[in-house]
Protein backbone atom coordinates (compact mmCIF):
# COMPACT_ATOMS: atom_id res chain seq x y z
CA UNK A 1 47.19 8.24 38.63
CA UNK A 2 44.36 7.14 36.31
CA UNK A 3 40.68 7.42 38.01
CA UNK A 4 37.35 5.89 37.08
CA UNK A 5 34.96 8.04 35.61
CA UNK A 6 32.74 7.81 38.98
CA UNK A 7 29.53 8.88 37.04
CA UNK A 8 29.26 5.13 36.61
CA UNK A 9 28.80 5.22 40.35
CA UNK A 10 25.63 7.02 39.87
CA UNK A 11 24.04 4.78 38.18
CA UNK A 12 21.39 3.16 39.80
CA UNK A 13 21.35 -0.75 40.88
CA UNK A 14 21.94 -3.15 37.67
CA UNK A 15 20.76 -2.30 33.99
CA UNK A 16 17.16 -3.23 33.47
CA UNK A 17 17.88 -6.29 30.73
CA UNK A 18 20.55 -7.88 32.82
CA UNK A 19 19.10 -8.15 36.21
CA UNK A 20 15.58 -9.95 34.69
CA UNK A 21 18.64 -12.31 33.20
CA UNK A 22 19.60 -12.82 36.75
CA UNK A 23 16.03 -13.93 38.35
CA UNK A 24 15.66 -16.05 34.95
CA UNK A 25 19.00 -17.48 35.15
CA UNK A 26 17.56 -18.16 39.51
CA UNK A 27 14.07 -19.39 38.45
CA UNK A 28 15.50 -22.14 35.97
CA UNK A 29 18.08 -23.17 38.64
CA UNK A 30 15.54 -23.90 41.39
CA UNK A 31 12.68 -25.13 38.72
CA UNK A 32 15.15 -27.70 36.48
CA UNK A 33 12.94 -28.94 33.53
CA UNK A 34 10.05 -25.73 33.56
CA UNK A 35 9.61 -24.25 30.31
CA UNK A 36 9.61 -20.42 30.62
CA UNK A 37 7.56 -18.12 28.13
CA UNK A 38 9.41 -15.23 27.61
CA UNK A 39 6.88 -11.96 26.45
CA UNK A 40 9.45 -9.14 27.96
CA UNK A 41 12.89 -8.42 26.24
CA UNK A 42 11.68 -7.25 22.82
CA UNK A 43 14.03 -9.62 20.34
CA UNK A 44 12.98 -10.56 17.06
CA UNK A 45 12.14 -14.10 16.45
CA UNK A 46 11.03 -14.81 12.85
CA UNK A 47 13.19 -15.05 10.21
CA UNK A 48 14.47 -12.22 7.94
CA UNK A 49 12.43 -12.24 4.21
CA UNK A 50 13.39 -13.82 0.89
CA UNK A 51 14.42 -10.37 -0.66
CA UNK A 52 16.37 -8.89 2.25
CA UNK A 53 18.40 -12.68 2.64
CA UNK A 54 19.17 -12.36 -1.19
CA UNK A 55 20.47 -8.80 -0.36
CA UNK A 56 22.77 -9.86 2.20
CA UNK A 57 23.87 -12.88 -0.20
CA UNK A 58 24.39 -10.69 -2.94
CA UNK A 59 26.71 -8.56 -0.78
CA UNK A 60 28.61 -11.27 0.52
CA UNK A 61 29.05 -12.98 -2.46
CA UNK A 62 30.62 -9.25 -3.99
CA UNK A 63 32.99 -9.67 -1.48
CA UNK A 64 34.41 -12.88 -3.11
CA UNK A 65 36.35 -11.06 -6.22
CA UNK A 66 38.12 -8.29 -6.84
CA UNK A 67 36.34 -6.42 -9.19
CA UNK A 68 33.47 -6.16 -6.50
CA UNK A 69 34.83 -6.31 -3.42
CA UNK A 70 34.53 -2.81 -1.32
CA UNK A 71 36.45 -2.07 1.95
CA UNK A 72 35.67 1.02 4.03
CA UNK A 73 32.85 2.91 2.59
CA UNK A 74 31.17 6.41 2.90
CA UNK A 75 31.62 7.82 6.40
CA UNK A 76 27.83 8.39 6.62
CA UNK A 77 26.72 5.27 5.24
CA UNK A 78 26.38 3.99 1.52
CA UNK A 79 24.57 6.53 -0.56
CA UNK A 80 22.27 4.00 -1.88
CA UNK A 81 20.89 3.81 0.81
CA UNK A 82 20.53 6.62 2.04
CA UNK A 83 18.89 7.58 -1.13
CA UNK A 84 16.57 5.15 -0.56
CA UNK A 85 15.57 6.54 3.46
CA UNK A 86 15.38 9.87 1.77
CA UNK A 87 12.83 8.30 -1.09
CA UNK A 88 10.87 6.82 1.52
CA UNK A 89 10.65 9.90 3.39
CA UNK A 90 9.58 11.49 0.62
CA UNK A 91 6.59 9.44 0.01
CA UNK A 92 5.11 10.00 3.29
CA UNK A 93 5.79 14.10 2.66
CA UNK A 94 8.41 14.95 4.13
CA UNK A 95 11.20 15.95 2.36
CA UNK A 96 15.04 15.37 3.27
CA UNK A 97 18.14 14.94 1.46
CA UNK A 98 20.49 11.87 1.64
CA UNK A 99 23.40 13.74 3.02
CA UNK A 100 20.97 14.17 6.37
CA UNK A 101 21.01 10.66 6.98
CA UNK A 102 23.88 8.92 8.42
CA UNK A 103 23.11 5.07 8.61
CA UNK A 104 24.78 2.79 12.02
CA UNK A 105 24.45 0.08 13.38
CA UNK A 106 21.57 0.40 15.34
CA UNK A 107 19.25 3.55 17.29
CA UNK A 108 20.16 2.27 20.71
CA UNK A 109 24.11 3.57 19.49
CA UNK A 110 22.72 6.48 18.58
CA UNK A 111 20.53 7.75 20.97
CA UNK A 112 23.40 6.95 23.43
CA UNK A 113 25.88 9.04 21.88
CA UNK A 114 23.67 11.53 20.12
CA UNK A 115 23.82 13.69 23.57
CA UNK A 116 27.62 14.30 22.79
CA UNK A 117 27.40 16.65 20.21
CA UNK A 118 25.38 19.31 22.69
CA UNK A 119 27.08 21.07 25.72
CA UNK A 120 27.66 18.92 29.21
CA UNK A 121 25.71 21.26 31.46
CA UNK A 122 22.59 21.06 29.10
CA UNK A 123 19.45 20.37 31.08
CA UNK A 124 18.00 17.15 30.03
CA UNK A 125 13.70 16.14 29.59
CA UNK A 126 12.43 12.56 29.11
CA UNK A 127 9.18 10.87 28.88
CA UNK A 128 8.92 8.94 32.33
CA UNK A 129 8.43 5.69 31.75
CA UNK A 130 11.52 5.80 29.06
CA UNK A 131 13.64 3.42 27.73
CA UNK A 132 16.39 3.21 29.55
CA UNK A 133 19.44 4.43 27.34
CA UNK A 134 18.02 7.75 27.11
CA UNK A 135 18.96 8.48 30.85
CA UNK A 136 21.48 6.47 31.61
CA UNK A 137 24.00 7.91 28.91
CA UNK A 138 23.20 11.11 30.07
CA UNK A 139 24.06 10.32 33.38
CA UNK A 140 27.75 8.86 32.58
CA UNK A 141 27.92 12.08 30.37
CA UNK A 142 27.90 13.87 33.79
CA UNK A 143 24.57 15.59 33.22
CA UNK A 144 23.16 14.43 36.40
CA UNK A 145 23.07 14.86 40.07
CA UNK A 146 22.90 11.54 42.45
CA UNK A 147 19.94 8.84 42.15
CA UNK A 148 17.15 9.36 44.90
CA UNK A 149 16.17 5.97 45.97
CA UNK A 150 13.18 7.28 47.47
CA UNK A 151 11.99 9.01 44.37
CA UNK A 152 13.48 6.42 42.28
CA UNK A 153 15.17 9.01 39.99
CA UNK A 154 17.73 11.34 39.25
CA UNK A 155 18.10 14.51 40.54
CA UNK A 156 18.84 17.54 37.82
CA UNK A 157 16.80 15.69 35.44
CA UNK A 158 13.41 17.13 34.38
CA UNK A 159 10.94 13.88 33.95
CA UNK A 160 7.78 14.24 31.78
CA UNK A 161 4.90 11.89 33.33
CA UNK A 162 3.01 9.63 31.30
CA UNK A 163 0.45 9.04 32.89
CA UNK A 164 -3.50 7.03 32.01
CA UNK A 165 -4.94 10.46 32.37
CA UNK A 166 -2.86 11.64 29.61
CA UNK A 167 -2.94 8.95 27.67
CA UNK A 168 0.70 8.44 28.70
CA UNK A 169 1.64 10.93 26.48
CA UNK A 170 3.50 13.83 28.37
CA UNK A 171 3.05 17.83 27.96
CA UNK A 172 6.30 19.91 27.50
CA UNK A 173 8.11 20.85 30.75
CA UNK A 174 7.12 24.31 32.23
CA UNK A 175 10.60 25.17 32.96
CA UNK A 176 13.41 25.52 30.00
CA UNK A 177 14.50 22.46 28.60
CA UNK A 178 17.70 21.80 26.77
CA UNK A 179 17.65 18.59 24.94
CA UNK A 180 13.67 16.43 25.00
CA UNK A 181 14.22 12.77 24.79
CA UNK A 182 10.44 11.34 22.80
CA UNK A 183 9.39 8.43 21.59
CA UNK A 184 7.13 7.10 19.58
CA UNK A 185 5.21 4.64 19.06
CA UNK A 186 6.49 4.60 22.78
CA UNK A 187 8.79 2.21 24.34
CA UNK A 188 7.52 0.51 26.75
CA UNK A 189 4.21 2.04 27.27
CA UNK A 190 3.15 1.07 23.25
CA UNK A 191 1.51 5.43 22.96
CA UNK A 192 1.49 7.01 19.54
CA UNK A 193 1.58 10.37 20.00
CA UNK A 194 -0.63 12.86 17.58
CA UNK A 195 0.10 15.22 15.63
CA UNK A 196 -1.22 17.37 18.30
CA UNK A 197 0.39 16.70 20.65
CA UNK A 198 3.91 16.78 18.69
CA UNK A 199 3.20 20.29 17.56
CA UNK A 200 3.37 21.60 21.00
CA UNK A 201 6.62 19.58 21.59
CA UNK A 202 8.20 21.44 18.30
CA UNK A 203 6.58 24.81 19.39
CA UNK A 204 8.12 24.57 22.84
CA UNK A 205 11.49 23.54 21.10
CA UNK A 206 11.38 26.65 18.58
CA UNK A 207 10.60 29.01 21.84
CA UNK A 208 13.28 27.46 23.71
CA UNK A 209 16.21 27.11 21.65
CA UNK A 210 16.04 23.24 22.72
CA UNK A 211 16.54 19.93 20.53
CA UNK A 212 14.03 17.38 20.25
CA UNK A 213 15.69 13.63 20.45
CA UNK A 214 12.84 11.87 18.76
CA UNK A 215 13.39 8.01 18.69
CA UNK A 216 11.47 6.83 15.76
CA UNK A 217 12.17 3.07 15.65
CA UNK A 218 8.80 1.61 15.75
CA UNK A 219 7.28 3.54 13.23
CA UNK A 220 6.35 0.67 10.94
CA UNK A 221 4.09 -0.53 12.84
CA UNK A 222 1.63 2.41 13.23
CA UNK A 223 -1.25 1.55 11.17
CA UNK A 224 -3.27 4.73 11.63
CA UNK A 225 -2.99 6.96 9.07
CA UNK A 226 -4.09 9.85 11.03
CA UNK A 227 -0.77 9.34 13.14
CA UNK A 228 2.14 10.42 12.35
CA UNK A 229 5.48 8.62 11.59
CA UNK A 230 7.90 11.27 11.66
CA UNK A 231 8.28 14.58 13.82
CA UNK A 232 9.41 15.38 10.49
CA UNK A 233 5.73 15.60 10.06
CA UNK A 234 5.57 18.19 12.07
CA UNK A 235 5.72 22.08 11.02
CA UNK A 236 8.86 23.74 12.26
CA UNK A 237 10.38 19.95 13.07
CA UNK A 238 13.54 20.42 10.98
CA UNK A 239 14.75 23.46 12.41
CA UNK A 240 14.66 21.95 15.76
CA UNK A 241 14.19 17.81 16.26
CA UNK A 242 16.95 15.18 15.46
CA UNK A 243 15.32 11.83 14.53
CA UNK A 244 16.60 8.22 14.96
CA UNK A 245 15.30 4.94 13.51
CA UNK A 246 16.45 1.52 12.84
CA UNK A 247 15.70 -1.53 10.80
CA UNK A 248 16.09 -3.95 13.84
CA UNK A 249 11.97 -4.36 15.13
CA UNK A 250 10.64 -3.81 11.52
CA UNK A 251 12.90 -5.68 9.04
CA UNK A 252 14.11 -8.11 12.12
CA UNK A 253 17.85 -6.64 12.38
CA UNK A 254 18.40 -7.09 15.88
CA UNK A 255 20.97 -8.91 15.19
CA UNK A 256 21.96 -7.69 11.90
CA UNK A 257 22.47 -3.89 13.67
CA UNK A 258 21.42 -1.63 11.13
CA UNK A 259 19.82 1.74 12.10
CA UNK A 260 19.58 5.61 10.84
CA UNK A 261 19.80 8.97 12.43
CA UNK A 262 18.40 12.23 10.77
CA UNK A 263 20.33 15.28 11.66
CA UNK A 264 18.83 18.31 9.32
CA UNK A 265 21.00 21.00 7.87
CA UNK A 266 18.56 23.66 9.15
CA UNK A 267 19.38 22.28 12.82
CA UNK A 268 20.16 25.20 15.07
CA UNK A 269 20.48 25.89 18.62
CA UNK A 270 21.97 29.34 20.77
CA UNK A 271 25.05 30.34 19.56
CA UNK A 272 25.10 27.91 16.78
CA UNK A 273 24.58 28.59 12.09
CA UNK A 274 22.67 25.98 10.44
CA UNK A 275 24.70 23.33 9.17
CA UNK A 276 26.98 23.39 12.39
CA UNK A 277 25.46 20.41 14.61
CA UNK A 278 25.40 18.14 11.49
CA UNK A 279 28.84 18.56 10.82
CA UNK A 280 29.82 17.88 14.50
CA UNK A 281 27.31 14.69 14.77
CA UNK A 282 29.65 14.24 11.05
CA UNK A 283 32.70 14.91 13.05
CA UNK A 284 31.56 12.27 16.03
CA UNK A 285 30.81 9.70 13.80
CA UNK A 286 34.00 9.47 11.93
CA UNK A 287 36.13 9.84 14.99
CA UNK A 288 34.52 6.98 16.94
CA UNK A 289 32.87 4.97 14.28
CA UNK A 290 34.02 2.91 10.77
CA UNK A 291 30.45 2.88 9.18
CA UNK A 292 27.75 -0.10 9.37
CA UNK A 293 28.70 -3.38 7.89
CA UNK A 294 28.58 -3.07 4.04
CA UNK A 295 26.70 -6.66 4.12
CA UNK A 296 24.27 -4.92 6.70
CA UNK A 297 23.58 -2.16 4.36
CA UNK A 298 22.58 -3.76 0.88
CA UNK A 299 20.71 -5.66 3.26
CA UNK A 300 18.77 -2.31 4.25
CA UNK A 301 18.50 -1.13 1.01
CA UNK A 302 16.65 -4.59 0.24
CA UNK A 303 14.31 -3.88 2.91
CA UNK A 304 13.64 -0.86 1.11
CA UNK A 305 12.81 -1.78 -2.70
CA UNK A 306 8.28 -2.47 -3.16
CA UNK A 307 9.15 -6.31 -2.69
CA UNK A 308 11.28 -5.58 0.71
CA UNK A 309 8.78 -3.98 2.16
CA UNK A 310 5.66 -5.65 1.02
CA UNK A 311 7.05 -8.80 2.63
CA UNK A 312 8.34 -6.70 6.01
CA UNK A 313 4.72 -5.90 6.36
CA UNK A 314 3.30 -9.28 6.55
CA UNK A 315 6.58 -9.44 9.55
CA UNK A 316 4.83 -6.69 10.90
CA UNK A 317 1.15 -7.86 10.70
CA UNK A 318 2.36 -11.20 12.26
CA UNK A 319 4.08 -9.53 15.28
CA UNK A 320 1.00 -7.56 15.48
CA UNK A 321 -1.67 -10.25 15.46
CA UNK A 322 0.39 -11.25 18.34
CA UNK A 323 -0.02 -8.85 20.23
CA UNK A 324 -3.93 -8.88 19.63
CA UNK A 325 -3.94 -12.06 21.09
CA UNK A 326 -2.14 -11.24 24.52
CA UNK A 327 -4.52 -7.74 25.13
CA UNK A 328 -7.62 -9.88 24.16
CA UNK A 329 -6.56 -12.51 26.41
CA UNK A 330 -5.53 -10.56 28.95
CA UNK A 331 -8.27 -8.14 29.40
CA UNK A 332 -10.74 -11.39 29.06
CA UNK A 333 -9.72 -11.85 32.70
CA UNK A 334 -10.36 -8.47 33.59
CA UNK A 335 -6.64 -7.07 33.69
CA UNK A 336 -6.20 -3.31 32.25
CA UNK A 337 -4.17 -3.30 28.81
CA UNK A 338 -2.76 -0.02 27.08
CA UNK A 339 -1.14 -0.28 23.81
CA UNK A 340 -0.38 -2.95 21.18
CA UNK A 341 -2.25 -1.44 18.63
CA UNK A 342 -0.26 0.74 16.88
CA UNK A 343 2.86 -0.76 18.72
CA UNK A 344 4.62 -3.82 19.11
CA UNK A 345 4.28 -3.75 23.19
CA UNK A 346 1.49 -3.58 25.82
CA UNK A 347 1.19 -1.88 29.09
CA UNK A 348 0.01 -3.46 31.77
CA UNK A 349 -1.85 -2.11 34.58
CA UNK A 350 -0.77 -4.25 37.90
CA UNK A 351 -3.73 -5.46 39.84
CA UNK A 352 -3.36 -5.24 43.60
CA UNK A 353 -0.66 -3.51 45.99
CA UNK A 354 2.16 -5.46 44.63
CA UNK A 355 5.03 -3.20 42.76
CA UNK A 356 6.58 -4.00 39.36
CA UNK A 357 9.22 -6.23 40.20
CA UNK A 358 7.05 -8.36 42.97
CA UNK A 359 4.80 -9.04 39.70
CA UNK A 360 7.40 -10.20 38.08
CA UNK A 361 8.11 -12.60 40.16
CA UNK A 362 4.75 -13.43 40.23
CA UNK A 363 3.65 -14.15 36.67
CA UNK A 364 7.49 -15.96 36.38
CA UNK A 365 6.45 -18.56 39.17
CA UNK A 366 2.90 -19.01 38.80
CA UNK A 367 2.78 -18.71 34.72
CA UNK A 368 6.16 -19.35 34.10
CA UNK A 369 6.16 -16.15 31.68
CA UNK A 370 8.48 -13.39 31.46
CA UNK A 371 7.38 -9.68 31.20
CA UNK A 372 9.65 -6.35 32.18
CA UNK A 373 9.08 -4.69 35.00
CA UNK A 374 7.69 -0.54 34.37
CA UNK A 375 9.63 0.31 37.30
CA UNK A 376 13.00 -0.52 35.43
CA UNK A 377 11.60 2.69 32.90
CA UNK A 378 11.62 5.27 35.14
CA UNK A 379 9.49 6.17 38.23
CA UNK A 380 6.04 6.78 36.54
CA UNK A 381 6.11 3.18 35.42
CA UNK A 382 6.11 1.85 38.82
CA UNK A 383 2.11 -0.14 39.01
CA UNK A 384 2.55 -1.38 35.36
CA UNK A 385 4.49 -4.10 33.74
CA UNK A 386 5.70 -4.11 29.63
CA UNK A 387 4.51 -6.98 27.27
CA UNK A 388 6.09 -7.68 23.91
CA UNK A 389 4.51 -9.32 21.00
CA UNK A 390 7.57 -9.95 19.67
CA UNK A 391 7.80 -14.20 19.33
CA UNK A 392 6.41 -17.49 17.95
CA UNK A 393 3.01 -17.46 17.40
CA UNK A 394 3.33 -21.17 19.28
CA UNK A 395 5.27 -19.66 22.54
CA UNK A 396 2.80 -16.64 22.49
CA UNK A 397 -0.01 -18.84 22.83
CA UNK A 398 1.36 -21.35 25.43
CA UNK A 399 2.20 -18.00 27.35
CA UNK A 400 -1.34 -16.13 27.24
CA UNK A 401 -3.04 -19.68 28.31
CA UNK A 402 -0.42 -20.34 31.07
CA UNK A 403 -1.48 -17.08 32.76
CA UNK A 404 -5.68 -17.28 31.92
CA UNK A 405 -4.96 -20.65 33.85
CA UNK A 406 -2.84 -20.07 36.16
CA UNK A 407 -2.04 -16.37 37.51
CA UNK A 408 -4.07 -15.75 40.30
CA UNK A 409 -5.40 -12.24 40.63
């Protein structure tokens, strides 16, 4: 008799994206004709540049004769491109070969099925708030115990608390950690983490035998050269971290799916030889994966030539700017705003007694604007509520004036 893989029981009350869909989906059938400003999912909206379109076109338009067309390609990804990561690594000093990368479609994939590759009983660290994917793979990989309503998380997980004391950047647990989910800039509470403070996350990792799962995909949009894009940055980082990235937020590939994990040859945990996890993360790939699109990927290595990403960084500077607007206006009516600087969201501090969801509700029928709740994060995000700056400049606008005018605090 077949039987359900009941860790899906565990998981707690509807994904995070899907249930805002349902109150949306609510609001507009009760409110027929009420224009809703969405500032919460964080989707791309503007259009992909000149030189990354004529990449795509080019690749298409190889795929139109025989002397050019290409099938399956490399398992890892094409080595153009993964040339090009590796060059663009290198100019920010750190050094990696292509053969570390292996390009997918996307870092959400990835940092789902990254976890696979270490042993099922390994104890498991994230930042709390944390984007969502982090824990809830791990709990269908059976690495959890049952979800504590009252606590509003899961038990046999160790949760690192980012908090405004800490600048909602967490310190390493004090007990032994297996795997450490990080990320930054941070999704959703918009934190760059230092140098600093990555060193002791690396330092803890080399004492520990553990593996850093550092989420890198909003990296372009740190500005501050004092911060740090990589944890390959970071002395001892190779020998212990596993990065991920993605082209979706920076080049606007949400849709396209494009994204990159680093797994280092100098990788090692107990009982394992260097060499050994990034065959087996080799070895997952090719079992349960074909390879990105090849149209996806000469689109990524357009991103990547001087033109690509001079005109990704105007993208960048225009989802930015956006997100200037909505702290400025925001904190002009005295409400407390923590990121969007260095990062493409904004963390809002909930005025009052009312909880995350109840404010949702409340800027969706008094503003008509859409936010995400921090409860739907983790625990620790309970009292704040995530912003993106990701939208028309237009839409942006009409949302930031619908709630100086009419959000009553």
């Amino acid at each position: 008799m077949a039987k359900v893989n009941s860790n899906y029981r565990k998981l707690s009350a509807g994904y995070l994206f899907p249930e805002i869909g349902r109150r949306i989906k609510k609001f507009q059938q009760e409110n027929p004709g009420l224009k809703i400003r969405r500032l919460g999912i964080g989707n791309t909206t503007e259009p992909l540049t000149p030189a990354v379109i004529r990449g795509l076109h080019d690749a298409v338009d190889m795929l139109a004769f025989v002397d050019t067309y290409s099938g399956y390609g490399d398992e890892q990804g094409e080595n153009n491109l993964r040339s090009a990561l590796a060059s663009l690594y290198r100019e920010r000093g750190v050094e990696l070969e292509a053969d570390e990368f292996f390009i997918s479609d996307g870092a959400k994939p990835d940092a789902a099925n990254i976890q696979s590759i270490f042993s099922p009983d390994s104890l498991i660290a994230f930042q709390d708030p944390a984007y969502p994917v982090y824990v809830d793979s791990n709990v269908i990989a059976g690495r959890s115990g049952a979800y504590n309503l009252d606590q509003g998380e899961y038990n046999g997980f160790i949760y690192m608390v980012c908090r405004e004391d800490n600048g909602f950047i967490p310190e390493p647990p004090r007990q032994k950690a297996d795997l450490i989910y990080l990320c930054s800039p941070n999704n959703p509470t918009g934190s760059v983490a230092t140098h600093e403070q990555l060193q002791k996350f690396v330092d803890y990792a080399l004492e520990h035998q553990a593996v850093i799962i550092f989420d890198a995909s909003y990296s372009e949009f740190i500005t501050d050269t004092d911060l740090p894009r990589s944890i390959y940055e970071v002395e001892g980082a190779r020998s212990c971290a596993i990065e991920i990235n993605s082209f979706s937020k920076a080049a606007g590939f949400t849709g396209v799916r494009l994204g990159w994990s680093v797994v280092p040859f100098d990788l090692v945990v107990e009982e394992s030889k260097p060499g050994e996890l990034h065959s087996f993360w080799h070895r997952r790939q090719t079992t349960f994966f074909n390879g990105a699109s090849n149209i996806a990927q000469q689109g990524g290595v357009a991103v990547l030539t001087g033109q690509g990403m001079a005109e990704n960084r105007i993208l960048i500077d225009y989802y930015m700017e956006n997100a200037r607007l909505i702290r400025e206006a925001l904190t002009s009516i005295g409400l407390t705003v923590y990121g969007g600087v260095n990062a493409p969201y904004l963390w809002l501090k909930i005025p009052g007694e009312l909880n995350s969801w109840e404010f949702f509700d409340k800027l969706l029928n008094e503003a008509h604007v859409v936010g995400t709740p921090g409860s739907g994060f983790g625990p620790a995000g309970e009292g704040y509520f995530r912003l993106s700056a990701f939208g028309h400049r237009e839409d942006i606008g009409e949302a930031i004036d619908n709630i100086r005018k009419n959000l009553i605090l």
